[in-house]
Protein backbone atom coordinates (compact mmCIF):
# COMPACT_ATOMS: atom_id res chain seq x y z
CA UNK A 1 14.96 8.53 -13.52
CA UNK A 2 17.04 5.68 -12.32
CA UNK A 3 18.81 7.83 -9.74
CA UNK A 4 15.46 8.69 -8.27
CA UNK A 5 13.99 5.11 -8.60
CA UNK A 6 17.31 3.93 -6.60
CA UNK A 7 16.66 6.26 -4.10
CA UNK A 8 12.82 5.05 -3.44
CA UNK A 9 14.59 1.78 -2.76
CA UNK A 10 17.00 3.35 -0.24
CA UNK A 11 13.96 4.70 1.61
CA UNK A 12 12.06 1.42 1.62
CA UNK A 13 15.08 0.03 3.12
CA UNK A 14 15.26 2.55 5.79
CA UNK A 15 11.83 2.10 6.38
CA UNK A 16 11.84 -1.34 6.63
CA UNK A 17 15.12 -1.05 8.79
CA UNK A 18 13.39 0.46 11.59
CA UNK A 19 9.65 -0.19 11.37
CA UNK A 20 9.73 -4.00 11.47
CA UNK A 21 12.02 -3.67 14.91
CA UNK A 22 9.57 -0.76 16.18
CA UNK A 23 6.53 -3.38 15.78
CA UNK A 24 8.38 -6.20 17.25
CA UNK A 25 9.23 -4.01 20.41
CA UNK A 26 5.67 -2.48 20.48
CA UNK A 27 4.91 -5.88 20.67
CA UNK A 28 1.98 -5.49 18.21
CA UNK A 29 -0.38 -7.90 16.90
CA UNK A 30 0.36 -9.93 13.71
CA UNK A 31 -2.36 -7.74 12.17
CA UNK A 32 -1.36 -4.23 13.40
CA UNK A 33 -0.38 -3.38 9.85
CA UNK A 34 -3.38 -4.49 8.06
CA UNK A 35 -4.13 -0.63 8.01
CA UNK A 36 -1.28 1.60 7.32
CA UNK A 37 -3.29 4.63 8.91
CA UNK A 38 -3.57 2.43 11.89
CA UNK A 39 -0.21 1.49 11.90
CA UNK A 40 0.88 4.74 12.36
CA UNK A 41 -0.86 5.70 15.46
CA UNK A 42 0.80 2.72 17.11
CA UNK A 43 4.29 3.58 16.38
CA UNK A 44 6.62 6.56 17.35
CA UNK A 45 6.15 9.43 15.22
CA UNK A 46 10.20 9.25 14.24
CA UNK A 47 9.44 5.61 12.44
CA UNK A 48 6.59 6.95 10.77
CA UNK A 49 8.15 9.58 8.80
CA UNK A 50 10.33 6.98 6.95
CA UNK A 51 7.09 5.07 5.79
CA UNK A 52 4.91 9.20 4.87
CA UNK A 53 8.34 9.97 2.83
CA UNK A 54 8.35 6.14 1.16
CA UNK A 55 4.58 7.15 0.23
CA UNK A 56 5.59 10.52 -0.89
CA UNK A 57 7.97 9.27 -3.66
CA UNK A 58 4.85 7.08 -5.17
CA UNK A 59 3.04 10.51 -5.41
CA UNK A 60 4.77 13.41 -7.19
CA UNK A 61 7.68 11.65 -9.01
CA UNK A 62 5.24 10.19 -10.78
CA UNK A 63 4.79 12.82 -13.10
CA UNK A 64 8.72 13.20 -12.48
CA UNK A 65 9.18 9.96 -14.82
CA UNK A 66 6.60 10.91 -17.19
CA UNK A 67 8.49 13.99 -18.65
CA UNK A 68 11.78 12.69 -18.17
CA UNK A 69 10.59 9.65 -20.43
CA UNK A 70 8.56 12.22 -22.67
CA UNK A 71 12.41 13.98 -22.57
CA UNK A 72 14.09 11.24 -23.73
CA UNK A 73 11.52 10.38 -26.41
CA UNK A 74 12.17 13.74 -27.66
CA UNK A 75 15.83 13.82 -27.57
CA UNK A 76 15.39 16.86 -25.38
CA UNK A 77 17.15 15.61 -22.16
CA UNK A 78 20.40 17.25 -22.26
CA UNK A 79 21.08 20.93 -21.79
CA UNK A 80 18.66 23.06 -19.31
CA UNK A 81 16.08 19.68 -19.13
CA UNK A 82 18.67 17.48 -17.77
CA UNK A 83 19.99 20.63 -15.13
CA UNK A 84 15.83 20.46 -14.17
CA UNK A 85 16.02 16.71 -13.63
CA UNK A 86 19.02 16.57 -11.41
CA UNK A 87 17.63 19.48 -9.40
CA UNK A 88 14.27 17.57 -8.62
CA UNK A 89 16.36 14.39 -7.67
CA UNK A 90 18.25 15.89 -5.53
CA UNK A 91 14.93 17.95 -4.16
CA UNK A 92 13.47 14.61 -3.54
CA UNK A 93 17.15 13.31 -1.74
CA UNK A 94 16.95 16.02 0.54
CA UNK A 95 13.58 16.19 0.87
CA UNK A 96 13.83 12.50 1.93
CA UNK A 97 16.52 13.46 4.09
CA UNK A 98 14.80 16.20 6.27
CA UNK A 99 10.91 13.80 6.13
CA UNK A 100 12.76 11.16 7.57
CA UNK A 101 15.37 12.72 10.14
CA UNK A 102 14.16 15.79 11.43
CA UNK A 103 10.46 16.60 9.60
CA UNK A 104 11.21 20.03 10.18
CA UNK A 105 8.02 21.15 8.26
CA UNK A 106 8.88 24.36 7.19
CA UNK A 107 12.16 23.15 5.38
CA UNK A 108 10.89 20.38 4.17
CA UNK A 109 7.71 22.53 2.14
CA UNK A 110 10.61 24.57 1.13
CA UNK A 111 12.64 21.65 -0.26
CA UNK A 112 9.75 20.33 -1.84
CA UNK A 113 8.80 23.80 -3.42
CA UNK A 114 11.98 24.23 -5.46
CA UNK A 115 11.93 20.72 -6.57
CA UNK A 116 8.03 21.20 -7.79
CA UNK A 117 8.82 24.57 -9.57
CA UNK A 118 11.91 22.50 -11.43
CA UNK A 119 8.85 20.16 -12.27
CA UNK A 120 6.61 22.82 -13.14
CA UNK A 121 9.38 24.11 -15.75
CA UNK A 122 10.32 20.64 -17.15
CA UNK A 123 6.50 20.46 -17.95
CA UNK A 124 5.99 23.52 -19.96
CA UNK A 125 9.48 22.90 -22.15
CA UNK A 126 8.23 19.60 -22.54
CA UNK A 127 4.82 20.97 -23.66
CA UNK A 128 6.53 23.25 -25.93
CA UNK A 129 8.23 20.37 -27.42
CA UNK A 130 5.38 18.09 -27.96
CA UNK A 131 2.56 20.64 -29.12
């Protein structure tokens, strides 16, 4: 969990690392990010996918930190569950990696479908553990 939180920190550092420069060469107003939806048709596509991926790791990893906690309440995050967890960090890493470099689509759906089936998994031994 703390790897993963880290990471979401890296990412709003990259974003913030080249947005605020894109909006002060855009020269937009003081109130061009009052909309985040807005904001992104007035910047290049390339700075953009550092702010979708930030949003991404508020979405899914969500659950992420739920069972790892549930996990660790359970004294069941060693073995096979903590193999799962490391595999969906480093899902979201690379995942991360290709949003915010290249956004090659395809790659990136396939990134983010391993990491969702380690999730998937994590959630039914959890399930077996709780009920």
């Amino acid at each position: 969990m703390v790897a993963l939180v880290l990471w979401t920190f890296v990412m709003l550092g990259w974003m913030a690392a080249t947005r605020v420069p894109a909006i002060a060469k855009a020269r937009l107003p003081k109130d061009a990010g009052e909309r985040t939806a807005d904001l992104a048709t007035m910047l290049p596509k390339q700075i953009q996918w550092k702010a979708d991926n930030y949003n991404h790791l508020m979405e899914q990893p969500t659950l992420f930190y739920a069972l790892a906690g549930v996990m660790a309440l359970a004294d069941a995050g060693t073995g096979f569950n903590l193999v799962l967890a490391w595999i969906y960090v480093a899902s979201r890493v690379v995942h991360s990696l290709v949003h915010a470099t290249t956004n090659v689509v395809l790659m990136r759906f396939s990134i983010f479908a391993i990491g969702s089936l380690a999730l998937l998994v994590m959630a039914v031994r959890a399930a077996l553990i709780v009920f």
